[in-house]
C-alpha atoms as a PDB file:
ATOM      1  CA  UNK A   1      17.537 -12.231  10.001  1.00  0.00           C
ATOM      2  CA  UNK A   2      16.213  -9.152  11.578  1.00  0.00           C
ATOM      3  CA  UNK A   3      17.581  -6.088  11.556  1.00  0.00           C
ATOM      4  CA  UNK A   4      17.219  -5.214  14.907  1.00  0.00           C
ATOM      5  CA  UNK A   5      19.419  -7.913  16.251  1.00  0.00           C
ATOM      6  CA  UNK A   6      21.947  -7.247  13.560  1.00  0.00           C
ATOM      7  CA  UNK A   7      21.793  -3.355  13.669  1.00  0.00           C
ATOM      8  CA  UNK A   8      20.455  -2.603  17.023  1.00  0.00           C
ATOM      9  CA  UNK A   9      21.717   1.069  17.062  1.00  0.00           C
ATOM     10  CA  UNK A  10      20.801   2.165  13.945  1.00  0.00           C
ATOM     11  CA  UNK A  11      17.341   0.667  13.785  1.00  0.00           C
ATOM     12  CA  UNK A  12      17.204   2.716  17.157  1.00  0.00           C
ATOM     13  CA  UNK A  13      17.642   5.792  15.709  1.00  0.00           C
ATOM     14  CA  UNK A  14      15.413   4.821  12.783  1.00  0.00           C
ATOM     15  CA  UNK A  15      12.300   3.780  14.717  1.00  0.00           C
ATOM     16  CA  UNK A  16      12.378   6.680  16.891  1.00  0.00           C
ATOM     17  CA  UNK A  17      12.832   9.487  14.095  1.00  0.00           C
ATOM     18  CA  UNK A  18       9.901   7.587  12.145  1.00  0.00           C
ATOM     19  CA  UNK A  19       7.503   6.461  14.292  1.00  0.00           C
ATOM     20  CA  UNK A  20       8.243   8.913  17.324  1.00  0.00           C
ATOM     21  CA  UNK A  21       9.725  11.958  16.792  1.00  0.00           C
ATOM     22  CA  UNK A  22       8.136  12.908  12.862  1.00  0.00           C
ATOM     23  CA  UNK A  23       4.742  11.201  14.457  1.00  0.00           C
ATOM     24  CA  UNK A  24       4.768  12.987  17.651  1.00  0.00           C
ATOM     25  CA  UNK A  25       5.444  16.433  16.098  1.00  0.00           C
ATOM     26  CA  UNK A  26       1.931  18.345  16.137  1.00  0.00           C
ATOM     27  CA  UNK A  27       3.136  20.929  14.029  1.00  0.00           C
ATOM     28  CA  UNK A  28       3.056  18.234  11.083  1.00  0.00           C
ATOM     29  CA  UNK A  29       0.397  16.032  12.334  1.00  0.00           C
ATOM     30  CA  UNK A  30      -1.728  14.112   9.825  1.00  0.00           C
ATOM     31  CA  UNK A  31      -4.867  12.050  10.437  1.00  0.00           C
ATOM     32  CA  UNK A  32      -3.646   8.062  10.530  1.00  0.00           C
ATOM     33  CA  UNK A  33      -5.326   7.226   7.493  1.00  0.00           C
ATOM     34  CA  UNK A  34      -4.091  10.268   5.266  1.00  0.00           C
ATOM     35  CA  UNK A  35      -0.471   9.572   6.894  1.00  0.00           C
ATOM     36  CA  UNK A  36      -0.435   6.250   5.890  1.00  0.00           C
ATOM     37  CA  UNK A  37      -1.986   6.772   2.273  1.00  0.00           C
ATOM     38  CA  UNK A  38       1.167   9.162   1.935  1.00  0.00           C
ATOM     39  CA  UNK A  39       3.374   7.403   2.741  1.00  0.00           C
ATOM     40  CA  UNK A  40       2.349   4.566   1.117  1.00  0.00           C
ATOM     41  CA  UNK A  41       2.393   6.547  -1.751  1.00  0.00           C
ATOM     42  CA  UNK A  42       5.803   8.069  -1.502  1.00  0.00           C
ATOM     43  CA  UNK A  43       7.056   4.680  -1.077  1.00  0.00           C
ATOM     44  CA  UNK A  44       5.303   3.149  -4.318  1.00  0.00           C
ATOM     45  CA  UNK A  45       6.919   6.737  -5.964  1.00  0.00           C
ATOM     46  CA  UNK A  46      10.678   5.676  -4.470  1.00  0.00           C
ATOM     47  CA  UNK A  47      10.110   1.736  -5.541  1.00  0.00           C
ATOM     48  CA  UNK A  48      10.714   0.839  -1.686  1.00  0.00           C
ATOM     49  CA  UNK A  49       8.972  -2.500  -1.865  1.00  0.00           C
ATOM     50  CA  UNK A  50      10.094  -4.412   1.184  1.00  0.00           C
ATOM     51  CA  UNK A  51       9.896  -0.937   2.903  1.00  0.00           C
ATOM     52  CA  UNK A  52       6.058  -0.850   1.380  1.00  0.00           C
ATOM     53  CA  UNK A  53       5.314  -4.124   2.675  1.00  0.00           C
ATOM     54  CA  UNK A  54       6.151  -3.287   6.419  1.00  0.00           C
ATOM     55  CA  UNK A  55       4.527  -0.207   6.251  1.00  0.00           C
ATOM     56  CA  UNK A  56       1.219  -1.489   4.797  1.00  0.00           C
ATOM     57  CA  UNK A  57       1.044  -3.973   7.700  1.00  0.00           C
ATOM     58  CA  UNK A  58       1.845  -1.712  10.223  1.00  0.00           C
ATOM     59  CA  UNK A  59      -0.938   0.677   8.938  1.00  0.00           C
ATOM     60  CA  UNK A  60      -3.466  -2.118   8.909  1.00  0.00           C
ATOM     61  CA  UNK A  61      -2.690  -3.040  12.187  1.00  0.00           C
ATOM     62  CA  UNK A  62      -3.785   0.510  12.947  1.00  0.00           C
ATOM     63  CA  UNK A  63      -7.137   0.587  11.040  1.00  0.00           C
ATOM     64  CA  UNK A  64      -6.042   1.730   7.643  1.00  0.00           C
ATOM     65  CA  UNK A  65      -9.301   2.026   5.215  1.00  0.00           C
ATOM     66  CA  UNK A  66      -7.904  -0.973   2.855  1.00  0.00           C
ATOM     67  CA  UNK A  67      -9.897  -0.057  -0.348  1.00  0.00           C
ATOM     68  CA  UNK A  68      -8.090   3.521  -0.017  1.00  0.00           C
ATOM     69  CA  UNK A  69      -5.258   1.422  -0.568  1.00  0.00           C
ATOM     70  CA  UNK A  70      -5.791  -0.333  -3.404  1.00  0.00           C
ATOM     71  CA  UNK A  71      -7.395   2.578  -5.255  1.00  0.00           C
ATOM     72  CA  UNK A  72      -3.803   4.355  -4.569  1.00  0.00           C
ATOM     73  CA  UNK A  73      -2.112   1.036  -5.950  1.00  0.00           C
ATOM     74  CA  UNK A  74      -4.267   1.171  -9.091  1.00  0.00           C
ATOM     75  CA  UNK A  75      -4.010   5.013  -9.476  1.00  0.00           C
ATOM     76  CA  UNK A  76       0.042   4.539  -9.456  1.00  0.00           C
ATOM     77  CA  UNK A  77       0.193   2.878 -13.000  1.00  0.00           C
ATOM     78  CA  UNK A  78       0.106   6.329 -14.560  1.00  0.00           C
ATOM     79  CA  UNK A  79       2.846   8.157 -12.361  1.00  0.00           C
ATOM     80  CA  UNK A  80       5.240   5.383 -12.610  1.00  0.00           C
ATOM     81  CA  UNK A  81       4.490   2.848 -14.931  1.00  0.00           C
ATOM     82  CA  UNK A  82       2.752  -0.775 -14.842  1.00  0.00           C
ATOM     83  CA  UNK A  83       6.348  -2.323 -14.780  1.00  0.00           C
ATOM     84  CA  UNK A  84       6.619  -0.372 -11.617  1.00  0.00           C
ATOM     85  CA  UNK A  85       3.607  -0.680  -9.963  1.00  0.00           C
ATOM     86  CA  UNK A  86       2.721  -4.415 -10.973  1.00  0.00           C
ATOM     87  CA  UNK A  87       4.887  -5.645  -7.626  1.00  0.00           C
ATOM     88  CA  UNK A  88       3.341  -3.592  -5.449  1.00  0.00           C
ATOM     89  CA  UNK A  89      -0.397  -4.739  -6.507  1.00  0.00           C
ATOM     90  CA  UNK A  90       1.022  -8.199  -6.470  1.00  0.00           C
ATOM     91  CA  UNK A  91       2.262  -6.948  -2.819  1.00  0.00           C
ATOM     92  CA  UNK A  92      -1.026  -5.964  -1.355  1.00  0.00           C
ATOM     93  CA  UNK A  93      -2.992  -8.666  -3.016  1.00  0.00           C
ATOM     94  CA  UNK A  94      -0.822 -10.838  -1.085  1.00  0.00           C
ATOM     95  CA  UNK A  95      -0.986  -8.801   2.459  1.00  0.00           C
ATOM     96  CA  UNK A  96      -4.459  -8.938   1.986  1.00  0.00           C
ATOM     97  CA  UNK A  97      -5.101 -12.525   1.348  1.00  0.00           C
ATOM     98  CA  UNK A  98      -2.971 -13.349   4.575  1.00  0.00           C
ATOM     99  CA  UNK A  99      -5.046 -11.240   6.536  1.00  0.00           C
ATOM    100  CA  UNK A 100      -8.456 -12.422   4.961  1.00  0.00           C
ATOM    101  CA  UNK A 101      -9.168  -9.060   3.860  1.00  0.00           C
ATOM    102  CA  UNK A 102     -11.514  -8.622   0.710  1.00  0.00           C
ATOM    103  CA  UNK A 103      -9.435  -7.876  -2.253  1.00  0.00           C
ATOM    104  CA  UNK A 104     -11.963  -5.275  -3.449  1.00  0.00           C
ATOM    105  CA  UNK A 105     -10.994  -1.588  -4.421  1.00  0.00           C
ATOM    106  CA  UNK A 106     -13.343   0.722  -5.202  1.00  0.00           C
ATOM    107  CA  UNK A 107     -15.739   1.018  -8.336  1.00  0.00           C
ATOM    108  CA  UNK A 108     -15.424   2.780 -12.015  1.00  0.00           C
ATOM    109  CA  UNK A 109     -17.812   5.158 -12.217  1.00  0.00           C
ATOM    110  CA  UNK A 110     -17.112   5.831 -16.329  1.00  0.00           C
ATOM    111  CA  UNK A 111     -17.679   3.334 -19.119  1.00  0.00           C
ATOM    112  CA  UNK A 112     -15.331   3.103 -22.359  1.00  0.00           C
ATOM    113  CA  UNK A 113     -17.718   5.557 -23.978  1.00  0.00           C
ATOM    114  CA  UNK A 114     -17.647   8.224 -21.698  1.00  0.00           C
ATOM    115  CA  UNK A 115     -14.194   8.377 -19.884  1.00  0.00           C
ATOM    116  CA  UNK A 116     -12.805  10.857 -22.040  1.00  0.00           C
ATOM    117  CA  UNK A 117     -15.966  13.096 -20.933  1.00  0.00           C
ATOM    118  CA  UNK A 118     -15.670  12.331 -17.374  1.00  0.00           C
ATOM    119  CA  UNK A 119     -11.709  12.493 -16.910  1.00  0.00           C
ATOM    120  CA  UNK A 120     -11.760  16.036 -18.913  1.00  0.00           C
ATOM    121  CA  UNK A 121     -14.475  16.719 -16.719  1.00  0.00           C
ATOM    122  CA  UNK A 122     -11.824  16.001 -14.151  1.00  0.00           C
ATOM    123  CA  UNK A 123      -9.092  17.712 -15.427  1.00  0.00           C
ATOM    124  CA  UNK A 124     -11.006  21.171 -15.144  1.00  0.00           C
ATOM    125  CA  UNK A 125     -12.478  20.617 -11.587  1.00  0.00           C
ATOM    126  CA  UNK A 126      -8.852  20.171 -10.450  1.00  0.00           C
ATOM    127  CA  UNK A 127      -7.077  22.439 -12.630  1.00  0.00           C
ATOM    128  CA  UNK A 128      -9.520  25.004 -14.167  1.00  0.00           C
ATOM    129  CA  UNK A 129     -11.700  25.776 -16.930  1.00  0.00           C
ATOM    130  CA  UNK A 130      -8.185  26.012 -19.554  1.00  0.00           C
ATOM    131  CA  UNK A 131      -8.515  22.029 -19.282  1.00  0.00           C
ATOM    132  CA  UNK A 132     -11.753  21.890 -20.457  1.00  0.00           C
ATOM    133  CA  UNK A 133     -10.644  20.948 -24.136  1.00  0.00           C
ATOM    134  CA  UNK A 134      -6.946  20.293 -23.322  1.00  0.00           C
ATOM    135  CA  UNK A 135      -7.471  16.244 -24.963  1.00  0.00           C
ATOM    136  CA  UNK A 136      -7.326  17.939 -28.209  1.00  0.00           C
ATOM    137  CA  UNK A 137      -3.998  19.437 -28.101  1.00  0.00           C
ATOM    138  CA  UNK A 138      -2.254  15.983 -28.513  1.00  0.00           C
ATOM    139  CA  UNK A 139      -2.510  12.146 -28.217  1.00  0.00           C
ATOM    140  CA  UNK A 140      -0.924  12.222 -24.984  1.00  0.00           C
ATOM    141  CA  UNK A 141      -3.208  14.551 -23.801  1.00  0.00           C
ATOM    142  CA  UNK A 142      -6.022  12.667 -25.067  1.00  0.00           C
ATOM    143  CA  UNK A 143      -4.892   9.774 -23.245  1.00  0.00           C
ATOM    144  CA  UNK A 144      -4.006  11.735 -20.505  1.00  0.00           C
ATOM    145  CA  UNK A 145      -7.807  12.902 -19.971  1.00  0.00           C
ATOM    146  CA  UNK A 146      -9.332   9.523 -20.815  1.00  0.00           C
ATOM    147  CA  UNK A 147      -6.662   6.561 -19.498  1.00  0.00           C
ATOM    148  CA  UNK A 148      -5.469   9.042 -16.417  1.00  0.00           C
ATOM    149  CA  UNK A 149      -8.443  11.061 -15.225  1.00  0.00           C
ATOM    150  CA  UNK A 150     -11.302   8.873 -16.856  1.00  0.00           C
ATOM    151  CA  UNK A 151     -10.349   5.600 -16.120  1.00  0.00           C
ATOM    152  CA  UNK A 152      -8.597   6.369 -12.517  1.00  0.00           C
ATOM    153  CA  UNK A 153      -9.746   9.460 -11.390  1.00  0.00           C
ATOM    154  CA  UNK A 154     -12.965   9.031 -11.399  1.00  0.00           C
ATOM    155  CA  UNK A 155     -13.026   5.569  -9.617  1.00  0.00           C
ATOM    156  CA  UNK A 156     -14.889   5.693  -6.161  1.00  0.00           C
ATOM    157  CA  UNK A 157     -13.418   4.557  -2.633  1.00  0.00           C
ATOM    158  CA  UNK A 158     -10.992   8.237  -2.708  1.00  0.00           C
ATOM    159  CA  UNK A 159     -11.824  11.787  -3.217  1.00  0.00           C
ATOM    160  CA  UNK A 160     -10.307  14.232  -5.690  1.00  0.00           C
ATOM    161  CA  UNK A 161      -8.231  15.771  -3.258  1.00  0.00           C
ATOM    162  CA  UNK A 162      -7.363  12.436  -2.195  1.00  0.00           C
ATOM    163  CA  UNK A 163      -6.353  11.547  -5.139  1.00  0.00           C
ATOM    164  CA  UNK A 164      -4.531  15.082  -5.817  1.00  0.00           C
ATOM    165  CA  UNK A 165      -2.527  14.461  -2.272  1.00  0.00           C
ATOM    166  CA  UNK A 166      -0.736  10.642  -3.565  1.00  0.00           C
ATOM    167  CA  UNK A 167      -0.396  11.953  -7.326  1.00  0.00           C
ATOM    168  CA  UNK A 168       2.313  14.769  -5.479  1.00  0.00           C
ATOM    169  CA  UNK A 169       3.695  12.286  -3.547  1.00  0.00           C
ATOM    170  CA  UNK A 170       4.200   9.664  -6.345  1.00  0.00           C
ATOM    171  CA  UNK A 171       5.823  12.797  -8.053  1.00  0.00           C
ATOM    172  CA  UNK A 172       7.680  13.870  -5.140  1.00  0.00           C
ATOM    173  CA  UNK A 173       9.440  10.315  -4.017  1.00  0.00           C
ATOM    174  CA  UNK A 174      10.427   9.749  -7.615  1.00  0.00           C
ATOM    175  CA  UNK A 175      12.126  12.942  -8.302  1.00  0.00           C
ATOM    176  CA  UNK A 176      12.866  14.560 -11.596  1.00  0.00           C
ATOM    177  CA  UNK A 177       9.408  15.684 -11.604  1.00  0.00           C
ATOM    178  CA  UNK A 178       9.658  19.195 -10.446  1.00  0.00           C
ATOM    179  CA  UNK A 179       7.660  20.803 -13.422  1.00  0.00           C
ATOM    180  CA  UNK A 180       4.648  18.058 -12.851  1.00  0.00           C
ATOM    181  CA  UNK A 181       5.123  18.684  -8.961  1.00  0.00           C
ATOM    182  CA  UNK A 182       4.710  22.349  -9.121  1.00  0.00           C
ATOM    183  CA  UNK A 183       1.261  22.294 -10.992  1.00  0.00           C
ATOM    184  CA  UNK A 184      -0.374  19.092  -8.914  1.00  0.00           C
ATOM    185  CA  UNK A 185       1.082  21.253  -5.566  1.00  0.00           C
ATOM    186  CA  UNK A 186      -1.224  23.711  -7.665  1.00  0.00           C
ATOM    187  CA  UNK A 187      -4.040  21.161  -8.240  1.00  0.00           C
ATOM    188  CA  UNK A 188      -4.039  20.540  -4.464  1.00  0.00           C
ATOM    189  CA  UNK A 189      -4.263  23.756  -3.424  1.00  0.00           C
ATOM    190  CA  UNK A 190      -7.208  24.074  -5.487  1.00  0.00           C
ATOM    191  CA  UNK A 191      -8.584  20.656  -4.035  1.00  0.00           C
ATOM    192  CA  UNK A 192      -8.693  22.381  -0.670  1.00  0.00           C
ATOM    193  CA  UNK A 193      -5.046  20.763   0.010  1.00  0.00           C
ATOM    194  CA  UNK A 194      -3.208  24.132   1.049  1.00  0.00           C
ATOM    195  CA  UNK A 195       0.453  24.939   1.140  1.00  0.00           C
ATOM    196  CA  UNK A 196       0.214  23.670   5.667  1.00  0.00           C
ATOM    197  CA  UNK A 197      -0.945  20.646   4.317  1.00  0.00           C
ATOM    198  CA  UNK A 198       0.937  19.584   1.467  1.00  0.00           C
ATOM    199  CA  UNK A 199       4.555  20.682   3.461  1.00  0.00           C
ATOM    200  CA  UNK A 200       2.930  17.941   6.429  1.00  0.00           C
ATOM    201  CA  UNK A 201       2.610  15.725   3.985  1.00  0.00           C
ATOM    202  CA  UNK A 202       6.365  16.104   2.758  1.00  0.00           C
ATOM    203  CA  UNK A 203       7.507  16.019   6.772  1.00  0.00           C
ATOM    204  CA  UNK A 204       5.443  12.455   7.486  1.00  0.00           C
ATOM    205  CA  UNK A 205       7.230  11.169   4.031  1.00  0.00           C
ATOM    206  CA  UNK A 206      10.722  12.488   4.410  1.00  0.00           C
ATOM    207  CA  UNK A 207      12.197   9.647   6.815  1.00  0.00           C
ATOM    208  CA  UNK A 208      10.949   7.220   3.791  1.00  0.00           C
ATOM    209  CA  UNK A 209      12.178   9.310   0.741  1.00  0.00           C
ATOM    210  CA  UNK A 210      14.900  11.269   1.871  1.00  0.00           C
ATOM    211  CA  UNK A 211      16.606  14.526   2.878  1.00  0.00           C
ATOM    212  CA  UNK A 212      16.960  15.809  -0.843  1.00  0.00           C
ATOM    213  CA  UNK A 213      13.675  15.446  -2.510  1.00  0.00           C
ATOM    214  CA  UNK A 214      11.875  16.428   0.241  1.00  0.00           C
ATOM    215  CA  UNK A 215      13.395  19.744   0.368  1.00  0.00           C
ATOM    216  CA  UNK A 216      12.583  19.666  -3.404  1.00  0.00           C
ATOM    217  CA  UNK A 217       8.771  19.174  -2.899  1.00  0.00           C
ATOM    218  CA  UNK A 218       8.963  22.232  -0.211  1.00  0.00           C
ATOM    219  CA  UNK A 219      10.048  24.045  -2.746  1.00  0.00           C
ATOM    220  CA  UNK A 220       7.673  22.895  -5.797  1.00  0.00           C
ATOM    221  CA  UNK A 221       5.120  23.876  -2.935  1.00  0.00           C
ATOM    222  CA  UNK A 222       6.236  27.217  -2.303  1.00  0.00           C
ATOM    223  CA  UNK A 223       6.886  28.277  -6.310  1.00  0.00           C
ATOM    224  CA  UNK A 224       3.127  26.950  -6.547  1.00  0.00           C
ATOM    225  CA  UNK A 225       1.941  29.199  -3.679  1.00  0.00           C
ATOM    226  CA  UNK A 226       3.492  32.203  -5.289  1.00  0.00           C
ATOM    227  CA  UNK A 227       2.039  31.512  -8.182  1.00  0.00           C
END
């Protein structure tokens, strides 16, 4: 049954905040494809499935670059888990076959014997030269630089900033994050993905993640800017 024959007013006020209003105002405006790759994003980060599924068709329907999709998909499975995530690649798969859209993503651009390399390598164009030999501090942070950076990372079909922008808003729509939010609002500032940009980002993801960690993310982006 739909919704908006069984809650005509609110859906009212719903569509009109999130596809009008937040949309319309220029002050936050995003580009369609990096609106929709947030969002998408912040909705994989809040586990909003049937939410996700309605968006991604709606953003197809509006020229959405599909492999930037999947890459974000794929990319998710270190900021929230493969028991998370699996749905939502099962989700798009899905879309996709409907629409008789290739199910391709983008390409690895590391093998198993040099992703540690190439992730570190990563790691210290996004977050400095301090990264360069971080791997060796820990296992995690081995596995962080190979399985994270190598394997995902360095994939084709999005940029590092691209990928920079959905790791904050995987971060941001899952709260609980703050300390990882502050240094990837870092990490995108050094991308090229300033303090303006990030905060439109939060704005076009707020009617899908909420009031509360939205204002959280405007502030993870503001302690990163003074630092």
């Amino acid at each position: 049954m739909s919704t908006v024959k069984t809650d005509a007013q609110f859906m009212e006020r719903f569509e009109n905040f999130a596809f009008k209003e937040v949309v319309e105002e220029e002050s936050v405006a995003l580009e369609t494809n990096t609106r929709y790759l947030a969002i998408l994003a912040s909705l994989v980060g809040s586990q909003g499935l049937d939410a996700y599924k309605f968006i991604l068709n709606k953003a197809l329907d509006e020229g959405m670059d599909t492999i930037m999709v999947k890459e974000m998909v794929y990319q998710s499975i270190d900021y929230v888990g493969m028991s998370r995530m699996w749905s939502f690649l099962a989700a798009t798969n899905e879309i996709y076959q409907e629409r008789n859209i290739s199910l391709d993503a983008g390409e690895a651009t590391t093998t198993m014997f040099d992703r540690l390399e190439k992730g570190a390598q990563a790691q210290v164009e996004i977050f400095g030269e301090h990264m360069k030999e971080a791997w060796k501090t820990s296992v995690v942070n081995r596995w962080l630089a190979a399985n994270c950076f190598g394997d995902y990372y360095t994939r084709t079909g999005l940029d590092l900033a691209q990928r920079e922008m959905i790791t904050f808003c995987f971060l941001m729509a899952q709260g609980g994050c703050e300390p990882q939010l502050i240094a990837h609002s870092k990490g995108n500032m050094n991308m090229g993905n300033d303090a303006e940009f990030l905060k439109k980002v939060v704005h076009q993801c707020l009617p899908y993640i909420g009031y509360p960690r939205s204002l959280n993310a405007l502030n993870a982006i503001d302690k990163a800017q003074e630092a």
